[in-house]
Protein backbone atom coordinates (compact mmCIF):
# COMPACT_ATOMS: atom_id res chain seq x y z
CA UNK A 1 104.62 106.41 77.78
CA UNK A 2 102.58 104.21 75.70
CA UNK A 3 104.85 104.54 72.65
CA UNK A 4 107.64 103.78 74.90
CA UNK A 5 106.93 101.01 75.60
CA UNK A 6 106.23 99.75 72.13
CA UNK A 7 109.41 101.09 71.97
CA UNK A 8 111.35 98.85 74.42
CA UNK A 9 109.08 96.19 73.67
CA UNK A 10 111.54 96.43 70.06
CA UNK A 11 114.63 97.25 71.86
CA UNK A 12 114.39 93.85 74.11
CA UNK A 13 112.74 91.20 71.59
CA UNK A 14 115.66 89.39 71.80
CA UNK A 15 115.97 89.05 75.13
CA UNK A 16 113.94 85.78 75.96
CA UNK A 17 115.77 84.32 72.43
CA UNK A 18 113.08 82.24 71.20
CA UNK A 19 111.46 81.12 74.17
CA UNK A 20 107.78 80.88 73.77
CA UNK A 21 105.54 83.21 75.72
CA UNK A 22 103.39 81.92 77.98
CA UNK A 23 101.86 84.72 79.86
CA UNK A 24 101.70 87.90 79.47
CA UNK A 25 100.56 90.45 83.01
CA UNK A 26 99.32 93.57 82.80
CA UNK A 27 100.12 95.07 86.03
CA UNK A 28 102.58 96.89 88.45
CA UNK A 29 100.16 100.08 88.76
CA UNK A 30 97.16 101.00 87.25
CA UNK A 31 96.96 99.56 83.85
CA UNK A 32 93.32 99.98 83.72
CA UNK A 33 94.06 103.57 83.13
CA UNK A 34 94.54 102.18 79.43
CA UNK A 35 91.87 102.02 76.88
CA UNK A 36 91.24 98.88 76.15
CA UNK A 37 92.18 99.51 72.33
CA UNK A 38 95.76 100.34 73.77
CA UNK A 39 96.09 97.08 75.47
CA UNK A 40 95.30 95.66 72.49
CA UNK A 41 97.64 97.29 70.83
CA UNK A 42 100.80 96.03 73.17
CA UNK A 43 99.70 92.59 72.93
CA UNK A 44 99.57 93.02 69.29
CA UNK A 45 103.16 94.85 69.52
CA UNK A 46 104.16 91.51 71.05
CA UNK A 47 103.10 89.08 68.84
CA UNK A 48 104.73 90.29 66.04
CA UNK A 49 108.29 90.59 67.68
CA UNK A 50 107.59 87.78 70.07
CA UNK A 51 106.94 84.05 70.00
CA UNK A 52 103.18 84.72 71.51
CA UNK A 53 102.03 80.94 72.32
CA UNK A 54 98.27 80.93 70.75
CA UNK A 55 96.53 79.71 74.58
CA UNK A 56 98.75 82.60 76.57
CA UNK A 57 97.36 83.27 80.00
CA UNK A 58 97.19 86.99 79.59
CA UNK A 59 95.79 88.68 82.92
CA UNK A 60 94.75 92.21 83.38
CA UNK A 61 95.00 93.87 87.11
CA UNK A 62 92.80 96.35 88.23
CA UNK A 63 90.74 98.04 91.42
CA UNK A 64 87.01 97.34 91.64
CA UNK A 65 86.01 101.26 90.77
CA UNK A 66 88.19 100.99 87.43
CA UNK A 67 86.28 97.91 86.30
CA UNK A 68 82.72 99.76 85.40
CA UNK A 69 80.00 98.20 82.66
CA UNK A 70 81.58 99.83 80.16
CA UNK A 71 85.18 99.42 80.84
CA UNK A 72 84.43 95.36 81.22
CA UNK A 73 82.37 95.54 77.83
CA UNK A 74 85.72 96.73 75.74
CA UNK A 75 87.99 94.52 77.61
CA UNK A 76 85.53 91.54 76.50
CA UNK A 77 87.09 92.88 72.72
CA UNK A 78 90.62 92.49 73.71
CA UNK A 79 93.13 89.08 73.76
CA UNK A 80 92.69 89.31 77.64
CA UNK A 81 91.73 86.44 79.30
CA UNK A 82 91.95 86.90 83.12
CA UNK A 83 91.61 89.20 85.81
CA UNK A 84 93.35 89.90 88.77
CA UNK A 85 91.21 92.58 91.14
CA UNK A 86 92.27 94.29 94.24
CA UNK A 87 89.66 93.58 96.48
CA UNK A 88 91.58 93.65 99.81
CA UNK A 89 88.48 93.15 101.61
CA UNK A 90 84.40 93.06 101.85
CA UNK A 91 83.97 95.10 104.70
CA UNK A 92 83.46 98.59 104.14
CA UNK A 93 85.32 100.00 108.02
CA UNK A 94 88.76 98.03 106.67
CA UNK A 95 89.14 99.74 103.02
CA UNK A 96 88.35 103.32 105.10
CA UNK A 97 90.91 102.07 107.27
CA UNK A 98 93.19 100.74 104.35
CA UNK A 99 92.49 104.06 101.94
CA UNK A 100 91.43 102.16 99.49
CA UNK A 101 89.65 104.07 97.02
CA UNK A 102 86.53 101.55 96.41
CA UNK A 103 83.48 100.30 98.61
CA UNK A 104 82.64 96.74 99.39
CA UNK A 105 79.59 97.19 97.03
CA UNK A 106 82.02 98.00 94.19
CA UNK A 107 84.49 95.42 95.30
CA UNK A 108 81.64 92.93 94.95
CA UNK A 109 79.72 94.43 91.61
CA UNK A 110 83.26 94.11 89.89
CA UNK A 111 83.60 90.43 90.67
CA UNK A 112 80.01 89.53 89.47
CA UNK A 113 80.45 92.10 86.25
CA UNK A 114 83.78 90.50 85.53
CA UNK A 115 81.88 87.03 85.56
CA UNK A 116 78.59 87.90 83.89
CA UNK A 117 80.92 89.17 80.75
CA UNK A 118 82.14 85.59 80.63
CA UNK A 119 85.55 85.95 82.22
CA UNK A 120 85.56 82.44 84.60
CA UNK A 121 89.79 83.06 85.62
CA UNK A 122 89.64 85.49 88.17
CA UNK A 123 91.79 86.10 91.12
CA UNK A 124 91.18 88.52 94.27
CA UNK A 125 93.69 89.75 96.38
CA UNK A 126 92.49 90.14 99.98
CA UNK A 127 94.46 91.14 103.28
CA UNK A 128 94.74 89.76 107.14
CA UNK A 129 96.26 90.31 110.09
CA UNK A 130 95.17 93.79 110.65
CA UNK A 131 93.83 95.29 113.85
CA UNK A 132 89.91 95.89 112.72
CA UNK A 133 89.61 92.19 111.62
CA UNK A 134 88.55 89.73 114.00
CA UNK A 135 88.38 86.15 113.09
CA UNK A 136 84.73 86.21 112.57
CA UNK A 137 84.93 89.05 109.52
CA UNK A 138 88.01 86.89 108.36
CA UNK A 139 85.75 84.04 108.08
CA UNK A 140 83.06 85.41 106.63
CA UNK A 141 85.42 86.99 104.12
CA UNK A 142 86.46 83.53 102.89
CA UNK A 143 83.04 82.08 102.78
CA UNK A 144 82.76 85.02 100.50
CA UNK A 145 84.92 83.83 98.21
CA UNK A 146 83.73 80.52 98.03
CA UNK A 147 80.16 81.76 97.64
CA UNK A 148 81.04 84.24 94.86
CA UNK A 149 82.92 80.80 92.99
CA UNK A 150 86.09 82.47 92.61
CA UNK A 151 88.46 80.13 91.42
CA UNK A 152 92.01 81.70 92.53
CA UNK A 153 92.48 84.03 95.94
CA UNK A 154 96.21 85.58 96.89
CA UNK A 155 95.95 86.60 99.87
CA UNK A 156 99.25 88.70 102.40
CA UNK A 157 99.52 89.74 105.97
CA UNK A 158 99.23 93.30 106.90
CA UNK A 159 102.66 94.43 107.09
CA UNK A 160 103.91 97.82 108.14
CA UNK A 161 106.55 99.43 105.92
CA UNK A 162 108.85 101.82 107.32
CA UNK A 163 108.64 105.97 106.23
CA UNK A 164 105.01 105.43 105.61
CA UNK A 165 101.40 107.09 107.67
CA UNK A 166 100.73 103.98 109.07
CA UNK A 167 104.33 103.06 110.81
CA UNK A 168 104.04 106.92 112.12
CA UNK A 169 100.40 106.36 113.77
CA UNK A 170 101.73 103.16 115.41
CA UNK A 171 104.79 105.13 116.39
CA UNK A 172 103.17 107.62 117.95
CA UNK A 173 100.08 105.40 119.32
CA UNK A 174 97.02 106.66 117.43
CA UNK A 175 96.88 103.30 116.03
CA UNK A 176 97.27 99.46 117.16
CA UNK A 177 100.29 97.28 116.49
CA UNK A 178 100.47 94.45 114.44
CA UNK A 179 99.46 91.17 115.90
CA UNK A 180 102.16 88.27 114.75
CA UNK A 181 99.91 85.75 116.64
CA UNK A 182 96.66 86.95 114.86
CA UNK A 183 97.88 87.21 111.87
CA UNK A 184 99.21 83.51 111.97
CA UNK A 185 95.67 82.21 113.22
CA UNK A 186 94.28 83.79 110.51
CA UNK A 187 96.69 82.38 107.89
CA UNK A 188 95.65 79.29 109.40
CA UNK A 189 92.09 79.93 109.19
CA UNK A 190 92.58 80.32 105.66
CA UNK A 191 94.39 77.14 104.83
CA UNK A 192 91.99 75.33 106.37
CA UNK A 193 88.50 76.81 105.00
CA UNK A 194 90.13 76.82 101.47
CA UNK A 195 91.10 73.32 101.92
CA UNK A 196 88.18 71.79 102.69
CA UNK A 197 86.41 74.27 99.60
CA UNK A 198 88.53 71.92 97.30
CA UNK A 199 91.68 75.20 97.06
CA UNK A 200 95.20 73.75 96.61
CA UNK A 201 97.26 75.82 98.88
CA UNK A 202 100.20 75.64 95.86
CA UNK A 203 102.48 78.88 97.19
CA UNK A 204 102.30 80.30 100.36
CA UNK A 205 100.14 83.49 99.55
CA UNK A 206 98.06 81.83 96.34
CA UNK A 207 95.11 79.05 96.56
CA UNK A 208 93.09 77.92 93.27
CA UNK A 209 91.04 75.13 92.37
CA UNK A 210 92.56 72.56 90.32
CA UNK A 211 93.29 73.86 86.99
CA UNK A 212 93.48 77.40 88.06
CA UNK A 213 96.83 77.96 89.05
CA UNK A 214 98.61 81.40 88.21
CA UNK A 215 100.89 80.70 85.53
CA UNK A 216 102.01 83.82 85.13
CA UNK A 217 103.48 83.47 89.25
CA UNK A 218 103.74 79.31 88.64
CA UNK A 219 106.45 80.49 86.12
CA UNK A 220 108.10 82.95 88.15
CA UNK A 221 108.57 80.29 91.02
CA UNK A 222 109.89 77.56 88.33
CA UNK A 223 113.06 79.78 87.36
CA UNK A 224 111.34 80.50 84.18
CA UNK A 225 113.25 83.74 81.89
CA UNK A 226 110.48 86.23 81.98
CA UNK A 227 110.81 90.62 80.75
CA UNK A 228 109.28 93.39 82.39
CA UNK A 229 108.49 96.18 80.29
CA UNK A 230 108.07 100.04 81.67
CA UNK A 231 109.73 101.80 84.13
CA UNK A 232 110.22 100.08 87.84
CA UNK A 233 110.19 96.62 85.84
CA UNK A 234 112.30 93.40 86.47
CA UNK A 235 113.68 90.88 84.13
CA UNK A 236 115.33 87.77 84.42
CA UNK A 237 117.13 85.36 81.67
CA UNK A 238 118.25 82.35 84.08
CA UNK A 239 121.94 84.51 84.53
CA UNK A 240 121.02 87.79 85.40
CA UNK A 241 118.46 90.12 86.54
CA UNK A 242 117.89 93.33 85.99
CA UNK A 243 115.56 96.31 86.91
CA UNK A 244 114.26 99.72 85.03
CA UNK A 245 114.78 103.56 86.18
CA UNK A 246 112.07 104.18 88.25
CA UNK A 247 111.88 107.78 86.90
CA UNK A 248 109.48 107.89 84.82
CA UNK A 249 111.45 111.09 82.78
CA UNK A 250 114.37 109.21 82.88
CA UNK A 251 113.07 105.91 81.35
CA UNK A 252 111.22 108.39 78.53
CA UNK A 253 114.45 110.13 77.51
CA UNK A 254 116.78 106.92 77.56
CA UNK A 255 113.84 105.24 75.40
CA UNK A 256 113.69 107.81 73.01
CA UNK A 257 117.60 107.62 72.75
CA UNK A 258 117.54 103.68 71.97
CA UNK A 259 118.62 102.82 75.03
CA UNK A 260 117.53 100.49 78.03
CA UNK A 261 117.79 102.39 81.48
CA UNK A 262 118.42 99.59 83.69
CA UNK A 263 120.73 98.12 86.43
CA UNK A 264 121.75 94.46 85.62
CA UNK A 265 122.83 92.18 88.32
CA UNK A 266 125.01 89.11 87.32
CA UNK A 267 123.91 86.04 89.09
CA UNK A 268 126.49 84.32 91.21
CA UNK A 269 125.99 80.26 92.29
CA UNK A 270 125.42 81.39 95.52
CA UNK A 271 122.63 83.82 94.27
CA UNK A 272 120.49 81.17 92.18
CA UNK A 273 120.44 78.28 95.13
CA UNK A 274 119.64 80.84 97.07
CA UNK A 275 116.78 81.82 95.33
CA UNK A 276 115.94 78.35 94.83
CA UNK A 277 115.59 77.62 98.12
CA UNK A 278 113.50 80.70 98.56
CA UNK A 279 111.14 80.00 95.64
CA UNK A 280 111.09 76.61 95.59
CA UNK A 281 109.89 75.88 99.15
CA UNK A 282 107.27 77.89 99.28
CA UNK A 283 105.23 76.14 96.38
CA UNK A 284 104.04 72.65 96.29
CA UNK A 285 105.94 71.20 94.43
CA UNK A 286 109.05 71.52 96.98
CA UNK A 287 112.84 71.75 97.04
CA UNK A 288 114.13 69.21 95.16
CA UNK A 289 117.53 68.06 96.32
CA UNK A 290 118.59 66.18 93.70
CA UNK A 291 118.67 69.06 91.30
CA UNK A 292 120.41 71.10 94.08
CA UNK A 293 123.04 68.49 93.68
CA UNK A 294 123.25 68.45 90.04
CA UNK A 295 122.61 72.02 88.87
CA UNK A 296 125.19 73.61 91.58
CA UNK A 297 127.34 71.25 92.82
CA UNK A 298 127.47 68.05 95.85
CA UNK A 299 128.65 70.29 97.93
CA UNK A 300 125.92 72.61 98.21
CA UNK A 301 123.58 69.81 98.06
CA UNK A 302 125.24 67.83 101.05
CA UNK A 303 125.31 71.38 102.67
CA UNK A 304 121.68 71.82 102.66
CA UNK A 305 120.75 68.06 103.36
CA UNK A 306 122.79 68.42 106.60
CA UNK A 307 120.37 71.57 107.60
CA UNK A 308 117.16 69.30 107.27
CA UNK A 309 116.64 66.67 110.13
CA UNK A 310 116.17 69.56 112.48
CA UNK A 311 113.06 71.00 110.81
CA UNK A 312 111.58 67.49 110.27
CA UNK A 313 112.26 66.99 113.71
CA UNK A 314 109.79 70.03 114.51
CA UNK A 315 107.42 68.96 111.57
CA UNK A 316 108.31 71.85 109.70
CA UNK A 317 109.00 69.79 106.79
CA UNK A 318 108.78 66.55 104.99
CA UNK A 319 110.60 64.60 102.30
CA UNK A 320 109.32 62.42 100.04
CA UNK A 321 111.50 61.31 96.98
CA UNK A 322 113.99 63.90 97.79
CA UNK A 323 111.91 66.25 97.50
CA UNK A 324 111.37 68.80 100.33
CA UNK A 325 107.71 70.54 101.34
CA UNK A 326 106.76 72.62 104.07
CA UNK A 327 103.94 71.03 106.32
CA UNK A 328 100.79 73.25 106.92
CA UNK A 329 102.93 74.12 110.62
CA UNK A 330 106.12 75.02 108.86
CA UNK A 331 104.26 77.31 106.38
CA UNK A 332 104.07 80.05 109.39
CA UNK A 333 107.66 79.80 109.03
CA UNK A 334 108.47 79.97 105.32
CA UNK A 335 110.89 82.47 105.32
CA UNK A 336 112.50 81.91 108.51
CA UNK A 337 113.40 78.02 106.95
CA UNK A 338 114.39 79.36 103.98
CA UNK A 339 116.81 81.71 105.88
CA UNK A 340 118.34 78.93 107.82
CA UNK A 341 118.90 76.97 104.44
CA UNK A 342 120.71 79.74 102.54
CA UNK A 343 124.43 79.27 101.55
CA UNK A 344 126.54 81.97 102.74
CA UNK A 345 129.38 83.56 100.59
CA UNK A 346 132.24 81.78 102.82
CA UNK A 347 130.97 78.04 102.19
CA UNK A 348 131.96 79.09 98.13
């Protein structure tokens, strides 16, 4: 696997033309499987066939029980320069509850070995809105984080995918539904406890202190042309978008044959305001409608405007300078705005 990928990482150098290289992630599984020499060895692999920019945000993800003394001691010898760690949460009843292979003692021990190495940009993932956290352990949780001086949190409602153990138990009772208006007070407890801690809230599920933005995910919300590498992976060049085999046999074989195993989507007009919209509004820096208007058309633009006065109505949104940013109120209903704002296929 590892050679294919220095493989494809060959096969594709072209792809981003010469467009500098900002970040590079590590993630999208278990990459701290990989000795810390092999890491080394991709980001080498991509600074000679890429344009590698010499202060690249280069972020390594990985559970607490991966990131041991030893493991954090060789990474310290690599180009990596931040870590993203899959806490999910301090309390040891919610990662039984979550299968989550670590304890809260590891989750904690990472953060502080992480740190004592001399690795200051970390992020933590951590979860709400599930049944065995009241509002107290939430809180606490978050005062966690701002007593442990971690500069970056993403944190995600619980959500229940279909075909999986946990939509089954809730099916069949031996476990609680999700709570909608829990959740939400929770999201809002989080806002506001990160807000006064001196966190920009600067996308929906990510918070940071000033000059500790993602951007890795900053760039992914701008538009920016970005290539996934390995199989399940996504790239985008600003026209299309494409995604790997999955199979991990497949992606080997078509590798080994000089070939890229992947689906490519052609981007319509509708398709990039769309995801615009999506993208856009849920950072801070807005929707702006006067590029609406000039990168896809008046029509679109006028379109859209016509959609707005309804959600500033319910303080859902405001606009400054044409520019259009959900209110802490219409942040519980990100998607649902962004829905309402979509062009549909017959206003082409």
């Amino acid at each position: 696997m590892l050679k294919a990928i220095q493989t494809e990482l060959i096969l594709q150098k072209n792809y981003l033309g010469a467009q500098p290289i900002e970040t590079i992630y590590f993630g999208g599984g278990t990459p701290s499987l990989l000795k810390a020499s092999e890491l080394q060895l991709l980001i080498d692999q991509i600074t000679t066939h890429f344009n590698l920019s010499t202060n690249a945000e280069i972020t390594f993800e990985a559970n607490p029980d991966d990131l041991d003394a030893q493991k954090v001691k060789e990474l310290k010898q690599t180009a990596i320069n931040r870590f993203s760690i899959g806490i999910q949460s301090f309390f040891e009843e919610d990662l039984r509850w979550m299968n989550r292979a670590h304890t809260a003692q590891e989750a904690e021990s990472a953060i502080k070995r992480v740190q004592d190495a001399g690795f200051n940009n970390i992020t933590i993932d951590l979860i709400y809105g599930h049944p065995l956290l009241s509002n107290e352990k939430w809180e606490h949780s978050i005062h966690r984080v701002i007593d442990l001086q971690i500069p970056h949190i993403s944190s995600y409602a619980m959500t229940v995918e279909p075909q999986t153990a946990l939509a089954s138990f809730i099916r069949k009772g031996k476990q609680k539904a999700l709570d909608e208006t829990q959740s939400a007070e929770q999201f809002t407890q989080l806002m506001n406890q990160l807000e006064q801690a001196g966190f920009d809230h600067y996308e929906i599920s990510n918070f940071a202190k000033p000059g500790k933005y993602s951007q890795h995910n900053s760039n992914y919300w701008a538009g920016v042309p970005y290539l996934g590498i390995g199989p399940s992976a996504h790239s985008f060049n600003g026209e299309s978008r494409q995604c790997n085999v999955a199979n991990n046999a497949i992606y080997l074989e078509s590798i080994e044959n000089k070939k890229i195993p992947a689906e490519v989507e052609i981007l319509t007009t509708i398709n990039r305001i769309n995801e615009y919209i999506m993208t856009s509004l849920r950072t801070n820096q807005g929707m702006n409608i006067t590029h609406i208007h000039q990168e896809f058309g008046e029509k679109y633009g006028t379109n859209i405007e016509q959609e707005l006065d309804r959600f500033v109505e319910q303080n859902w949104i405001a606009i400054h300078d044409r520019v259009v940013v959900l209110t802490k109120a219409g942040k519980l209903f990100a998607d649902y705005i962004a829905s309402e704002l979509f062009v549909e296929q017959s206003s082409s």
